[in-house]
C-alpha atoms as a PDB file:
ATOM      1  CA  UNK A   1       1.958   8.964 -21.201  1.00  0.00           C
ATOM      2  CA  UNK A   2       5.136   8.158 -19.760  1.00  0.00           C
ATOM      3  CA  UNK A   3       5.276   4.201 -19.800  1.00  0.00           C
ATOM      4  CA  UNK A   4       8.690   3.929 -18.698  1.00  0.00           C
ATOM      5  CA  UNK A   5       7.467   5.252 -15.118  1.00  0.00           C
ATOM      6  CA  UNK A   6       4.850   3.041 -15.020  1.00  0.00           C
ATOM      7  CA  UNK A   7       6.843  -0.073 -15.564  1.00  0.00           C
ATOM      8  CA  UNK A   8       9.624   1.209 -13.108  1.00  0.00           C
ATOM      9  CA  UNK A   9      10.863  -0.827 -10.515  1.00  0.00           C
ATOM     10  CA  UNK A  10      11.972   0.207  -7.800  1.00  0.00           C
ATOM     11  CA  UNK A  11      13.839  -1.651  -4.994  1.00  0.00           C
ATOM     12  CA  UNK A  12      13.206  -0.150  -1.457  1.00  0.00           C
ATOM     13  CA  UNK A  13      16.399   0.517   0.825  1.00  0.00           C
ATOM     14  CA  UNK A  14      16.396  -0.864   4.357  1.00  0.00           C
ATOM     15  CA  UNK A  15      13.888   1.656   6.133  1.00  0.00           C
ATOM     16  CA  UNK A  16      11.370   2.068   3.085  1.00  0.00           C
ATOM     17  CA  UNK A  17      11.332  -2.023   3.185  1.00  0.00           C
ATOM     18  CA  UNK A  18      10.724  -2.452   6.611  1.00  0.00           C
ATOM     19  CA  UNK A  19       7.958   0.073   7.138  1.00  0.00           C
ATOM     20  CA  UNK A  20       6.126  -1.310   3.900  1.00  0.00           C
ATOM     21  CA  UNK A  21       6.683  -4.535   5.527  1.00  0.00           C
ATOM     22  CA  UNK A  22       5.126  -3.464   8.893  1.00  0.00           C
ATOM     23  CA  UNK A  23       2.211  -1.887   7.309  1.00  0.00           C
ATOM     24  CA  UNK A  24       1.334  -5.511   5.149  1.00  0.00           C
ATOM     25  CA  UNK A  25       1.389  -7.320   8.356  1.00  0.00           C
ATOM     26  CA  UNK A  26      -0.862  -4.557   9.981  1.00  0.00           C
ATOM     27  CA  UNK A  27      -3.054  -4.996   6.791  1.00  0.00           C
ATOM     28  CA  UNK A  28      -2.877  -8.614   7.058  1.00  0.00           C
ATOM     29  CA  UNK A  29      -3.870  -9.068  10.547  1.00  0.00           C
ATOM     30  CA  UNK A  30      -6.710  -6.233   9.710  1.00  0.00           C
ATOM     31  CA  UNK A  31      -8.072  -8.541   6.897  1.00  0.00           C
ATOM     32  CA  UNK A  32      -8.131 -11.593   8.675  1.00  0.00           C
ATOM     33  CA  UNK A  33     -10.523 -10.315  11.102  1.00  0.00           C
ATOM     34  CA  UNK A  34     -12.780  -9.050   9.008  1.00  0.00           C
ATOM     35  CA  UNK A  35     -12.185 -12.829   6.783  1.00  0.00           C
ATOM     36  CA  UNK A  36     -13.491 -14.587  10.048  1.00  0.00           C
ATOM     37  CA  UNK A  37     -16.185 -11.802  11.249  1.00  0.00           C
ATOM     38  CA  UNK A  38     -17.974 -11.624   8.007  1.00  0.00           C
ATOM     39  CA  UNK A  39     -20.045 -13.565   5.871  1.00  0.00           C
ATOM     40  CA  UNK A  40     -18.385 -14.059   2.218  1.00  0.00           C
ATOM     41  CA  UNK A  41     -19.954 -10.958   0.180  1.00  0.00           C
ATOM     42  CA  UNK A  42     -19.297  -8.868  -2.879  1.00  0.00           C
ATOM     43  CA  UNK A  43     -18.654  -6.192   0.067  1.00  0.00           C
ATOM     44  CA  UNK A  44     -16.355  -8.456   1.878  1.00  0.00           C
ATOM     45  CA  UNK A  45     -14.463  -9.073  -1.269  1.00  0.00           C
ATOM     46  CA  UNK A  46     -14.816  -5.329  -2.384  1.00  0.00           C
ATOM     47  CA  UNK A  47     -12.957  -4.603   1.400  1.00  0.00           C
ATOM     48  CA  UNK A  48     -10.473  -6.926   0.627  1.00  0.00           C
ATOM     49  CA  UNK A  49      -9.815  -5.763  -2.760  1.00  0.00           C
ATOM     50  CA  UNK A  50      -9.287  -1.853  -1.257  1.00  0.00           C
ATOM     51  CA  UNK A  51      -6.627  -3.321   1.072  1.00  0.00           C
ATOM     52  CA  UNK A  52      -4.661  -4.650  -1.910  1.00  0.00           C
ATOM     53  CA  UNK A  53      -5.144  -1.539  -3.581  1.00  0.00           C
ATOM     54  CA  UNK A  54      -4.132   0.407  -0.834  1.00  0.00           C
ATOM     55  CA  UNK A  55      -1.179  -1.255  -0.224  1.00  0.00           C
ATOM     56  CA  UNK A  56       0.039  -1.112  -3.803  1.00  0.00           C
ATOM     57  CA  UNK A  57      -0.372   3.098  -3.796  1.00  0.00           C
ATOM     58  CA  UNK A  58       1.485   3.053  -0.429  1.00  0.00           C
ATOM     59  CA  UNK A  59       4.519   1.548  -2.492  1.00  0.00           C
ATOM     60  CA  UNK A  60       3.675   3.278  -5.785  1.00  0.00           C
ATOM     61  CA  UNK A  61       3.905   6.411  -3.238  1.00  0.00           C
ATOM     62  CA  UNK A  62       7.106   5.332  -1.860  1.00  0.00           C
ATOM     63  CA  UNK A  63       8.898   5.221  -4.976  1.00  0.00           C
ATOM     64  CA  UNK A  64       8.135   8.687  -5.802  1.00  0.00           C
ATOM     65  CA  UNK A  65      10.348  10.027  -3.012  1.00  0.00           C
ATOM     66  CA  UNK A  66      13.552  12.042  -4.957  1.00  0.00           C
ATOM     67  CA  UNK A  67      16.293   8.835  -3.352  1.00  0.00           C
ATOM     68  CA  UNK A  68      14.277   6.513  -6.114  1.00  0.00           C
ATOM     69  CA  UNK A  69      14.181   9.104  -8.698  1.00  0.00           C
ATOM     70  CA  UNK A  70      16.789   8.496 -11.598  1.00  0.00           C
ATOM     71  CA  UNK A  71      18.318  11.538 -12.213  1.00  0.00           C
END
Protein backbone atom coordinates (compact mmCIF):
# COMPACT_ATOMS: atom_id res chain seq x y z
CA UNK A 1 0.00 0.00 0.00
CA UNK A 2 1.08 3.23 -1.11
CA UNK A 3 0.45 5.61 1.99
CA UNK A 4 2.03 8.51 0.56
CA UNK A 5 -1.04 8.72 -2.01
CA UNK A 6 -3.35 8.38 0.49
CA UNK A 7 -2.18 11.21 2.62
CA UNK A 8 -1.68 13.46 -0.55
CA UNK A 9 -2.98 16.73 -0.71
CA UNK A 10 -3.88 18.18 -3.31
CA UNK A 11 -4.86 21.86 -3.91
CA UNK A 12 -7.45 22.32 -6.78
CA UNK A 13 -6.66 25.11 -9.50
CA UNK A 14 -9.35 27.66 -10.29
CA UNK A 15 -11.85 25.44 -12.45
CA UNK A 16 -11.44 22.08 -10.38
CA UNK A 17 -12.31 24.49 -7.19
CA UNK A 18 -15.18 26.05 -8.49
CA UNK A 19 -17.00 23.05 -9.90
CA UNK A 20 -16.31 21.08 -6.53
CA UNK A 21 -17.65 24.13 -5.02
CA UNK A 22 -20.86 24.16 -7.17
CA UNK A 23 -21.51 20.58 -6.68
CA UNK A 24 -21.32 21.06 -2.40
CA UNK A 25 -23.84 23.74 -2.69
CA UNK A 26 -26.01 21.48 -5.04
CA UNK A 27 -25.43 18.75 -2.32
CA UNK A 28 -26.18 21.11 0.33
CA UNK A 29 -29.36 22.46 -0.86
CA UNK A 30 -30.23 18.56 -1.77
CA UNK A 31 -29.69 17.64 1.97
CA UNK A 32 -31.53 20.27 3.45
CA UNK A 33 -34.64 19.18 1.89
CA UNK A 34 -34.53 15.95 2.70
CA UNK A 35 -33.30 17.44 6.68
CA UNK A 36 -36.80 19.24 6.73
CA UNK A 37 -38.98 16.47 4.73
CA UNK A 38 -37.97 13.62 6.86
CA UNK A 39 -38.32 12.36 10.17
CA UNK A 40 -34.74 11.92 11.99
CA UNK A 41 -33.84 8.09 11.11
CA UNK A 42 -30.88 5.78 10.89
CA UNK A 43 -31.95 6.08 7.01
CA UNK A 44 -32.02 9.78 7.12
CA UNK A 45 -28.64 9.81 8.70
CA UNK A 46 -27.41 6.84 6.45
CA UNK A 47 -28.58 9.48 3.29
CA UNK A 48 -26.75 12.06 4.77
CA UNK A 49 -23.73 10.13 5.45
CA UNK A 50 -23.66 8.93 1.40
CA UNK A 51 -23.68 12.65 0.50
CA UNK A 52 -20.50 13.22 2.53
CA UNK A 53 -19.10 10.26 1.11
CA UNK A 54 -19.91 11.13 -2.20
CA UNK A 55 -18.58 14.31 -2.12
CA UNK A 56 -15.23 13.24 -0.71
CA UNK A 57 -14.73 10.52 -3.91
CA UNK A 58 -15.75 13.40 -6.23
CA UNK A 59 -12.49 15.22 -4.89
CA UNK A 60 -10.49 12.04 -4.24
CA UNK A 61 -11.49 11.61 -8.14
CA UNK A 62 -10.40 14.98 -9.01
CA UNK A 63 -7.02 14.67 -7.81
CA UNK A 64 -6.33 11.74 -9.87
CA UNK A 65 -6.44 13.76 -13.10
CA UNK A 66 -2.48 13.68 -14.64
CA UNK A 67 -2.27 18.11 -13.81
CA UNK A 68 -2.23 16.81 -9.89
CA UNK A 69 -0.02 13.96 -10.53
CA UNK A 70 3.68 14.56 -9.31
CA UNK A 71 5.76 13.47 -11.86
Amino acid sequence: MDIDSIFNRVVFDAEDRAYHSELYNKVKEFAQGINERCPDSADKTLAMRAFHMGLMHVGAALAKQQKYIAD
